[in-house]
C-alpha atoms as a PDB file:
ATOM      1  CA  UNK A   1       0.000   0.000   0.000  1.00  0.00           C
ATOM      2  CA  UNK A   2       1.311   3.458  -1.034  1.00  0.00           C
ATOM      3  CA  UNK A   3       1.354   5.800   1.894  1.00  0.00           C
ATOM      4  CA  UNK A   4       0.213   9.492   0.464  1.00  0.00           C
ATOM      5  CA  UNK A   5       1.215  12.610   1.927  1.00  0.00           C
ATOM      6  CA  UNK A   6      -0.183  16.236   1.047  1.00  0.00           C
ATOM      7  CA  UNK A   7       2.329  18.162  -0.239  1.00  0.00           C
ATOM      8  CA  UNK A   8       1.889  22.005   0.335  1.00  0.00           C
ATOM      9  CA  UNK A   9       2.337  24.811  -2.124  1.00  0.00           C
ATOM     10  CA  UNK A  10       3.344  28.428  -1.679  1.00  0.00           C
ATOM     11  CA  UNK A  11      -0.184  29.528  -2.034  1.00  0.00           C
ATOM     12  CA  UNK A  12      -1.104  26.660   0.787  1.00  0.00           C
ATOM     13  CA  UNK A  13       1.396  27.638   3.472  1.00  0.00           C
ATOM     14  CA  UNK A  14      -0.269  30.818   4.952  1.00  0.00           C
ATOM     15  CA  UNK A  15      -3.561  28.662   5.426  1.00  0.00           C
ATOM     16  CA  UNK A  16      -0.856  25.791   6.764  1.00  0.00           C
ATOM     17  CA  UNK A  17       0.196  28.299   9.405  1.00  0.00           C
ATOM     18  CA  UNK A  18      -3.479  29.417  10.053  1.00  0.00           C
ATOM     19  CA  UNK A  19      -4.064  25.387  11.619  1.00  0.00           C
ATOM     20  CA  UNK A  20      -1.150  25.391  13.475  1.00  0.00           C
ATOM     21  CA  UNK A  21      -0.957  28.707  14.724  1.00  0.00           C
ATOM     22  CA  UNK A  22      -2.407  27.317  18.648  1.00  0.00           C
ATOM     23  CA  UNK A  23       0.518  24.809  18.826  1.00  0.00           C
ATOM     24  CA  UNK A  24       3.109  26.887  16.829  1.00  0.00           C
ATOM     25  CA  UNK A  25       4.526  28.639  19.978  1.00  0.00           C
ATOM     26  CA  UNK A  26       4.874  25.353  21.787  1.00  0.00           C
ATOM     27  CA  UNK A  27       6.669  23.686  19.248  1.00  0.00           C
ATOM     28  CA  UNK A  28       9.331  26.309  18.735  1.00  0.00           C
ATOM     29  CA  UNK A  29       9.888  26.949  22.775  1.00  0.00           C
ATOM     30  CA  UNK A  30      11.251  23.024  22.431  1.00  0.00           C
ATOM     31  CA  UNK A  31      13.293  24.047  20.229  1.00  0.00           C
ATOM     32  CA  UNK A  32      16.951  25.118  21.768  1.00  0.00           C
ATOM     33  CA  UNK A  33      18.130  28.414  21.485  1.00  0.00           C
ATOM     34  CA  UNK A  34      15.277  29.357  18.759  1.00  0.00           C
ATOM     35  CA  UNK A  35      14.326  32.653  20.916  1.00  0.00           C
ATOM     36  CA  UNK A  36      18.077  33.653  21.596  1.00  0.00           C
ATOM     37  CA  UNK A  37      19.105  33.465  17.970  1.00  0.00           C
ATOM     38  CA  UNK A  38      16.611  35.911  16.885  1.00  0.00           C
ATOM     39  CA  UNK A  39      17.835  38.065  19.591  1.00  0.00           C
ATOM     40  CA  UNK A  40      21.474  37.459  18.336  1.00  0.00           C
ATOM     41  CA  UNK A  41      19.901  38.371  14.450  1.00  0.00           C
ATOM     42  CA  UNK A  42      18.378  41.703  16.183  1.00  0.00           C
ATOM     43  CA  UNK A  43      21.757  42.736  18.080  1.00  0.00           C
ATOM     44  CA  UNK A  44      23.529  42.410  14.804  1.00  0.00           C
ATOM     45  CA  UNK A  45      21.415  45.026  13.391  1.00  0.00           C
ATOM     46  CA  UNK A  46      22.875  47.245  15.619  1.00  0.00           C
ATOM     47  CA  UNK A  47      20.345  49.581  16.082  1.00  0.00           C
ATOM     48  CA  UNK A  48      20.991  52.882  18.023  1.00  0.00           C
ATOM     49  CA  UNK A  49      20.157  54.092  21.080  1.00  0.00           C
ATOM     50  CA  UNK A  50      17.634  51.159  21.987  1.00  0.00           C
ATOM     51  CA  UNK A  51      15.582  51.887  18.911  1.00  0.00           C
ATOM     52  CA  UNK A  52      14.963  55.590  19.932  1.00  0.00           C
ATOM     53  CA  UNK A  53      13.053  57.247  17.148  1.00  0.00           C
ATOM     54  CA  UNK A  54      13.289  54.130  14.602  1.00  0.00           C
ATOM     55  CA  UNK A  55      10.659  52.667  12.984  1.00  0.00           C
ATOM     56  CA  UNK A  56      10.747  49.496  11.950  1.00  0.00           C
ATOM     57  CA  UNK A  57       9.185  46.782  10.199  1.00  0.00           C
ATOM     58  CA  UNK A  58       9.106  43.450  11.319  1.00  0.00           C
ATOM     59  CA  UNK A  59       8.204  41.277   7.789  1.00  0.00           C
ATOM     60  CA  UNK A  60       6.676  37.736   8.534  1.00  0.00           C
ATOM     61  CA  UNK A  61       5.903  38.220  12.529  1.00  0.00           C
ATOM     62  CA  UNK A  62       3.948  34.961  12.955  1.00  0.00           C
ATOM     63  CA  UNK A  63       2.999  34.521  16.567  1.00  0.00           C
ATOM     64  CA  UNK A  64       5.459  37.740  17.298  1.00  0.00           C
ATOM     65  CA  UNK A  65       8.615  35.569  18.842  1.00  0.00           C
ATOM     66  CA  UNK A  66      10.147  38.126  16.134  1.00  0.00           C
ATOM     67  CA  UNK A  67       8.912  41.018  17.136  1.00  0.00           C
ATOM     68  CA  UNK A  68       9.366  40.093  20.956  1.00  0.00           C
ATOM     69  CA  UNK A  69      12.916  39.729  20.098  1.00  0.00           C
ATOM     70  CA  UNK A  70      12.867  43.187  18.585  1.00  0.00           C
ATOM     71  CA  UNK A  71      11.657  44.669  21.630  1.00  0.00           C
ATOM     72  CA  UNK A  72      13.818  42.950  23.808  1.00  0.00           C
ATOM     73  CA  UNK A  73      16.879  44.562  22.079  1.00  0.00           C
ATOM     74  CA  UNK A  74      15.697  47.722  20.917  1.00  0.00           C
ATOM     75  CA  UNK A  75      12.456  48.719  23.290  1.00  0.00           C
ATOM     76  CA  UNK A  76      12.201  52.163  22.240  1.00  0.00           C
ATOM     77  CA  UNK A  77      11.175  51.006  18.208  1.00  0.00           C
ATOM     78  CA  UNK A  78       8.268  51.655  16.715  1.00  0.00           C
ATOM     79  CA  UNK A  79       6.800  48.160  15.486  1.00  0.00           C
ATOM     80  CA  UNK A  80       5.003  47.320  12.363  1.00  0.00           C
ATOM     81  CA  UNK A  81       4.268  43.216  12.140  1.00  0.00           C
ATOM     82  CA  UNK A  82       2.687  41.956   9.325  1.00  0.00           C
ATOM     83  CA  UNK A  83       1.894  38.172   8.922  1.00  0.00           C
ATOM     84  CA  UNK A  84      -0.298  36.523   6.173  1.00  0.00           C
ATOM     85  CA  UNK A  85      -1.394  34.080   8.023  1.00  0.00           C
ATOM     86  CA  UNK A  86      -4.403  35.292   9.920  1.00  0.00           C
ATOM     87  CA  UNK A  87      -4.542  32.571  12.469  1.00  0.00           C
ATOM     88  CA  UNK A  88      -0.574  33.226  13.678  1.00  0.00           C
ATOM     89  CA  UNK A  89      -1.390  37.231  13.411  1.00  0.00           C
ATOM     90  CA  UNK A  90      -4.445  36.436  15.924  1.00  0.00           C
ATOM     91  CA  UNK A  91      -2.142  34.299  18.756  1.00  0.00           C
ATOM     92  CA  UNK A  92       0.418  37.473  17.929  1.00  0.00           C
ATOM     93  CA  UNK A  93      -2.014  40.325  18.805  1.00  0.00           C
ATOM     94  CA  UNK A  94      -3.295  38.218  21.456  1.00  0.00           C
ATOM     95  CA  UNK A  95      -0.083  38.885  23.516  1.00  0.00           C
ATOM     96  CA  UNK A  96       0.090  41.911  25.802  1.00  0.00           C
ATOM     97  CA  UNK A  97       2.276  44.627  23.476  1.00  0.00           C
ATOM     98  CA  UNK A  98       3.000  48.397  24.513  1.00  0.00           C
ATOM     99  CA  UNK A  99       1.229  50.723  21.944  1.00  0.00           C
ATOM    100  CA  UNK A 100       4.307  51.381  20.238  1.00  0.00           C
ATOM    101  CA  UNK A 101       3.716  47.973  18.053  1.00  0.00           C
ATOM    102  CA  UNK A 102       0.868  47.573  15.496  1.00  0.00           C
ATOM    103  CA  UNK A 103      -0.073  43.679  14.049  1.00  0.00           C
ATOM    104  CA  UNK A 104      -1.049  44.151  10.302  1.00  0.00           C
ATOM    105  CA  UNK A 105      -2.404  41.062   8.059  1.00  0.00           C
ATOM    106  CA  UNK A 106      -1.056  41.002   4.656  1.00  0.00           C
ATOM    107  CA  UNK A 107       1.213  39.884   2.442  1.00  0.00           C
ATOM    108  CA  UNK A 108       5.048  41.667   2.413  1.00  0.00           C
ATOM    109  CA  UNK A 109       4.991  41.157  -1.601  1.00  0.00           C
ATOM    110  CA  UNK A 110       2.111  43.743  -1.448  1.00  0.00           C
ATOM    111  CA  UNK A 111       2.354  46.341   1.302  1.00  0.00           C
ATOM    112  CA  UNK A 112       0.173  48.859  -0.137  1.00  0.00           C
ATOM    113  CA  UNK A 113      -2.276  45.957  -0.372  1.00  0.00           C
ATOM    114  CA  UNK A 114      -2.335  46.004   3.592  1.00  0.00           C
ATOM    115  CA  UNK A 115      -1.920  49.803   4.355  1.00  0.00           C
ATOM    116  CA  UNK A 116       1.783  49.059   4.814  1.00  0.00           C
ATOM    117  CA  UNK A 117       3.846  52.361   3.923  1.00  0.00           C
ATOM    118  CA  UNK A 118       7.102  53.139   4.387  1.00  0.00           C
ATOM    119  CA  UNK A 119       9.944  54.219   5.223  1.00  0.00           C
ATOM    120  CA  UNK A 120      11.052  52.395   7.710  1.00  0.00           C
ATOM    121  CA  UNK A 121      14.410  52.309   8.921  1.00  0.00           C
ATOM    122  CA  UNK A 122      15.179  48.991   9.670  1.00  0.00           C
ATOM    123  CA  UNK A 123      13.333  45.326   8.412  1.00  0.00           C
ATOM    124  CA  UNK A 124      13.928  42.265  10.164  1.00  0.00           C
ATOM    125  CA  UNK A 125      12.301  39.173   8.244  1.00  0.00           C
ATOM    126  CA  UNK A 126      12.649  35.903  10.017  1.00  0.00           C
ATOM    127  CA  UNK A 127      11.931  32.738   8.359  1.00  0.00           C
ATOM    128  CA  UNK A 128      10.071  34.567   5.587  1.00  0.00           C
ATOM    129  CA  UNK A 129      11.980  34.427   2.389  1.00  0.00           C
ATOM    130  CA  UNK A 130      12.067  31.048   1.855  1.00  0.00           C
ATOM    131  CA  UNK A 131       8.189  30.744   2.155  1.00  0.00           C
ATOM    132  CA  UNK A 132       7.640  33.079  -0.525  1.00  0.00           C
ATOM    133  CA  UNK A 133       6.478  32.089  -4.276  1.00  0.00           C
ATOM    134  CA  UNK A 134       8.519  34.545  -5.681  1.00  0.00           C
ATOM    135  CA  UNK A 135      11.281  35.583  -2.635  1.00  0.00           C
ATOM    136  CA  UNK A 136      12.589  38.277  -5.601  1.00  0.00           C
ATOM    137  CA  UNK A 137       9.496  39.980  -5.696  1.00  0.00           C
ATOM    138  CA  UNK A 138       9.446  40.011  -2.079  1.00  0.00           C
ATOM    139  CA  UNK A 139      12.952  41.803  -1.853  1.00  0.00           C
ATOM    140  CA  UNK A 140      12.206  44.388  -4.305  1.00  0.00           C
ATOM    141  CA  UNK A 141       9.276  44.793  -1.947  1.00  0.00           C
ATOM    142  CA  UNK A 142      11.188  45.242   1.400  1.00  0.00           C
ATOM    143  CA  UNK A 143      14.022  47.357  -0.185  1.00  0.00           C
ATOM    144  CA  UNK A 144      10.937  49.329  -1.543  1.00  0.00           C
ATOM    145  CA  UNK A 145       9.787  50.368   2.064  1.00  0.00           C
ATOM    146  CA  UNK A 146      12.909  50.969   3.168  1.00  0.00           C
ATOM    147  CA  UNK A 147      14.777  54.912   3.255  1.00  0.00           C
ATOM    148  CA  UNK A 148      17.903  54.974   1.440  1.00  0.00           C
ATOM    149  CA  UNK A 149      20.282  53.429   3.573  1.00  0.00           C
ATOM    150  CA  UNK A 150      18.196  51.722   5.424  1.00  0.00           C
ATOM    151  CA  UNK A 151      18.700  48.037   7.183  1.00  0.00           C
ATOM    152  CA  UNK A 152      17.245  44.810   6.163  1.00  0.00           C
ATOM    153  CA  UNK A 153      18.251  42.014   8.270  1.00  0.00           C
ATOM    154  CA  UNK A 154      16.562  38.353   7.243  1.00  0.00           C
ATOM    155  CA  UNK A 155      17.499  35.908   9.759  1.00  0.00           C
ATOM    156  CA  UNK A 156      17.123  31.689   7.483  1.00  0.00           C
ATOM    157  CA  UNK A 157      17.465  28.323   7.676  1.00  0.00           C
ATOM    158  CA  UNK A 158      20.222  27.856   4.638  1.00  0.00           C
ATOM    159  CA  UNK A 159      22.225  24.627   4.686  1.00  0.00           C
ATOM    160  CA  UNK A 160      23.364  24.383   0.883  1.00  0.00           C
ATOM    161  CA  UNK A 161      26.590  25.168   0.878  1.00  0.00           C
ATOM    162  CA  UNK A 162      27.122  22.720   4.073  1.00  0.00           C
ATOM    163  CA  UNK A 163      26.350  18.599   3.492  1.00  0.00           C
ATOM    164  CA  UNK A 164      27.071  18.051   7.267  1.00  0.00           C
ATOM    165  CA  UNK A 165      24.671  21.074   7.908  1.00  0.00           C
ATOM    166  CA  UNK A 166      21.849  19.590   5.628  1.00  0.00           C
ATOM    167  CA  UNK A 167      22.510  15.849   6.767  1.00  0.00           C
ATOM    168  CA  UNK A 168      21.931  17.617  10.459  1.00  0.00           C
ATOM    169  CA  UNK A 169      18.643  19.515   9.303  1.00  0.00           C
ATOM    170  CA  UNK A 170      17.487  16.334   7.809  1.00  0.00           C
ATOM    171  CA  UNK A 171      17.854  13.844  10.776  1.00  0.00           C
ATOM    172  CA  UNK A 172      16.301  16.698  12.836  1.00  0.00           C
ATOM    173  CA  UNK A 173      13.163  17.291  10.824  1.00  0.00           C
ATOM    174  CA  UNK A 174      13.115  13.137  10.256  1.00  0.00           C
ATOM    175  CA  UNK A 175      13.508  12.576  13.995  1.00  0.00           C
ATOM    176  CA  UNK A 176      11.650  15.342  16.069  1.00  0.00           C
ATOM    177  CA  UNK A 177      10.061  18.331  13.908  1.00  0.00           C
ATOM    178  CA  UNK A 178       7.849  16.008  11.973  1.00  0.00           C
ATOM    179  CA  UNK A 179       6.515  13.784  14.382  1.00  0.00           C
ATOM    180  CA  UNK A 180       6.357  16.475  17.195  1.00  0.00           C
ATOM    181  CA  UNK A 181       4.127  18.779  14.450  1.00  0.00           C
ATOM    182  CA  UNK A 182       2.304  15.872  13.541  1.00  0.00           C
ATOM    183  CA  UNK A 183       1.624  15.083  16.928  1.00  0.00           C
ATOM    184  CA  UNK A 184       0.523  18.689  18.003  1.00  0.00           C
ATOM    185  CA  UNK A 185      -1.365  19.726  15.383  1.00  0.00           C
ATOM    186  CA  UNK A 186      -3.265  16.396  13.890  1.00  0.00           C
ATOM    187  CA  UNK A 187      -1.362  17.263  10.622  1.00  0.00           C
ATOM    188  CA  UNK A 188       2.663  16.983   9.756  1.00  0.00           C
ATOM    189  CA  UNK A 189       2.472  18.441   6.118  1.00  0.00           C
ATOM    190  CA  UNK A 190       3.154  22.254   7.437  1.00  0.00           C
ATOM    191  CA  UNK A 191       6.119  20.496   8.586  1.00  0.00           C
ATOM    192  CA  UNK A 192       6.968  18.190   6.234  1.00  0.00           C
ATOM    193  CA  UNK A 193       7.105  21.312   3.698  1.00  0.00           C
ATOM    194  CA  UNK A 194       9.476  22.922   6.259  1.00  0.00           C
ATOM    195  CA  UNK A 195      11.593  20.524   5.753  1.00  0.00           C
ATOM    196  CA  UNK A 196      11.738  20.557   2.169  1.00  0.00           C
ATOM    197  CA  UNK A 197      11.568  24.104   1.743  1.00  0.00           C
ATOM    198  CA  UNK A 198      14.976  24.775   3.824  1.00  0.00           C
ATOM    199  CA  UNK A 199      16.676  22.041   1.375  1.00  0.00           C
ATOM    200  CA  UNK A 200      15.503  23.710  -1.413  1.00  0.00           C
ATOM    201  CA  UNK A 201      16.358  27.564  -0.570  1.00  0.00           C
ATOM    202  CA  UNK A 202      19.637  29.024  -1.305  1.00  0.00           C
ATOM    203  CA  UNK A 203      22.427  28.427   0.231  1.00  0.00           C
ATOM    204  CA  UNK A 204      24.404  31.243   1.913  1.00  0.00           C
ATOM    205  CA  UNK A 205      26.754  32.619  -0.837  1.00  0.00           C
ATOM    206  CA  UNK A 206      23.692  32.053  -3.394  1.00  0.00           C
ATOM    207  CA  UNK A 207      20.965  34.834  -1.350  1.00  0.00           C
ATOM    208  CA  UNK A 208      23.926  36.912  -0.600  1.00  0.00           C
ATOM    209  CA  UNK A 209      23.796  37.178  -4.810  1.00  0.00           C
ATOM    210  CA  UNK A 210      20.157  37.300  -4.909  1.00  0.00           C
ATOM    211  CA  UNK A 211      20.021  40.167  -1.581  1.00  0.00           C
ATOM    212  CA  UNK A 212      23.144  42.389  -4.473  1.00  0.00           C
ATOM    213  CA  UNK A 213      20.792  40.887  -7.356  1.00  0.00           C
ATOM    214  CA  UNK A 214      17.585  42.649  -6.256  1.00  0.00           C
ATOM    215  CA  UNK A 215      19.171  46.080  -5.502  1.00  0.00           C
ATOM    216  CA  UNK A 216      20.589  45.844  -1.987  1.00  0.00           C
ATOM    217  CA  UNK A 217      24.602  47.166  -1.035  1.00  0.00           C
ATOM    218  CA  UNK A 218      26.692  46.066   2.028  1.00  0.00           C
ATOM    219  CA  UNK A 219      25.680  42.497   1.857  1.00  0.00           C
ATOM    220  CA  UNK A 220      27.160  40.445   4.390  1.00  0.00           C
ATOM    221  CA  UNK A 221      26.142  37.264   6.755  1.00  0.00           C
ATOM    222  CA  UNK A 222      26.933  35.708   9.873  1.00  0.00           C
ATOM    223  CA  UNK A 223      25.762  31.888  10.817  1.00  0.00           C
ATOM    224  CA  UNK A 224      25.191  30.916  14.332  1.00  0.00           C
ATOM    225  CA  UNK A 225      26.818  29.678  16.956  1.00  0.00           C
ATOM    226  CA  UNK A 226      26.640  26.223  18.552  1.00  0.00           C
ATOM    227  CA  UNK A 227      24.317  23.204  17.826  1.00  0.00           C
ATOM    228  CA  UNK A 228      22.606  25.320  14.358  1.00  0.00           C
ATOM    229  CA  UNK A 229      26.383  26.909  13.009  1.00  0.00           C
ATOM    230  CA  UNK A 230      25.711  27.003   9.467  1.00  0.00           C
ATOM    231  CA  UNK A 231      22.360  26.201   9.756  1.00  0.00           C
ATOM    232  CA  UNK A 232      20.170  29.158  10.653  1.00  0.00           C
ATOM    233  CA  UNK A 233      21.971  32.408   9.529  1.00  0.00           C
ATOM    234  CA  UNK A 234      21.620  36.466   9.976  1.00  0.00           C
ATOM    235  CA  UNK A 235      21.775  38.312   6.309  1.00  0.00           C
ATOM    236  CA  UNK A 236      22.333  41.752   6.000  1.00  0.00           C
ATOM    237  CA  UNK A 237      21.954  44.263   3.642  1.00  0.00           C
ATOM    238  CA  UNK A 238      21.271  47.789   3.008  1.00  0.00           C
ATOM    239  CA  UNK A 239      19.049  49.616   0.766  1.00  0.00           C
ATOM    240  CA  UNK A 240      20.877  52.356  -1.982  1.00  0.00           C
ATOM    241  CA  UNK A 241      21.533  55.340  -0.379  1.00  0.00           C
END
């Protein structure tokens, strides 16, 4: 007997996200380190003065670990989060916030679709590119909202250019993401697709291209440390001046 699994599209995932948005938060607190490494992404930015006066835009906020990590390092920022899925927007805006952060649904590939207007001075986008149809049309996007010079830092899974990194992220998915998703949420094809979609996104030299490629300057990128070292990574980039 063939055993069929449903295999998600682009167009599926922010529906995908939408059933596991109650269990999403649960998942990724098992997850070592996964809270801390967006808060090492953020403190790379190096934003000044504790986000005094900066408005930024955090792409892809999900449940908001993101933009909690944004407010942990720079408190003072002025938050947009914008999510397409509406069921991980809704456990997001469900959180207690201070009024200087704002939960928007839409899709980053179409701010003005969801009132979104720029500039902003700094764009974090964690675990976003990758889920994209098109993730060029979503950086011409971003670098669109941002003011000339401005920062766009997109913390990814990339394992490419790394076999022991990919053999790792396999085993991992293989061993404990799947099964503990499929457990959770009734349904492991959210993160079956995770799985597949880190394997097939670029690897880190590749988006550093694709980041110059789409109209972005100062492109640089540091991995991790410890158990996820060239695994998860922090890009960064800067719009023209």
């Amino acid at each position: 007997m063939t055993c069929r699994f449903r295999k998600l599209a682009h167009a599926d995932v922010p529906a995908a996200f939408d059933t596991s948005a109650t269990v999403y938060d649960k998942l990724v607190a098992a997850s070592p380190g996964y809270h801390e490494q967006l808060r090492i992404s953020v403190r790379r930015m190096r934003l000044p003065d504790d986000g005094r006066g900066l408005r930024v835009l955090d792409a892809g906020c999900g449940t908001g670990a993101s933009t909690a990590a944004l407010l942990a390092v720079a408190p003072h920022a002025r938050i947009v989060a914008v999510d397409a899925s509406a069921g991980m927007l809704a456990q997001a805006a469900g959180k207690p916030w201070p009024a200087t952060v704002r939960f928007v649904l839409g899709r980053v590939e179409d701010p003005g679709a969801a009132g979104i207007e720029g500039p902003f001075d700094a764009i974090f986008a964690a675990y976003l590119l990758r889920n994209l149809a098109d993730p060029d049309v979503g950086l011409r996007a971003l670098r669109g909202l941002l003011r000339p010079g401005g920062l766009l830092a997109v913390h990814e899974y990339s394992v490419r250019d790394s076999p022991l990194a990919t053999a790792a992220w396999n085993l991992l998915c293989w061993a404990v993401v799947i099964p503990a998703g499929r457990l959770a949420s009734g349904d492991g094809s959210l993160y079956r697709y995770l799985r597949r979609s880190v394997n097939d996104f670029d690897g880190a030299t590749s988006f550093q291209k694709r980041l110059r490629d789409n109209g972005f300057s100062a492109v640089r990128s540091k991995t991790m440390p410890g158990w996820q070292r060239h695994m998860v990574h922090t890009f960064l980039a800067e719009a023209p001046r």
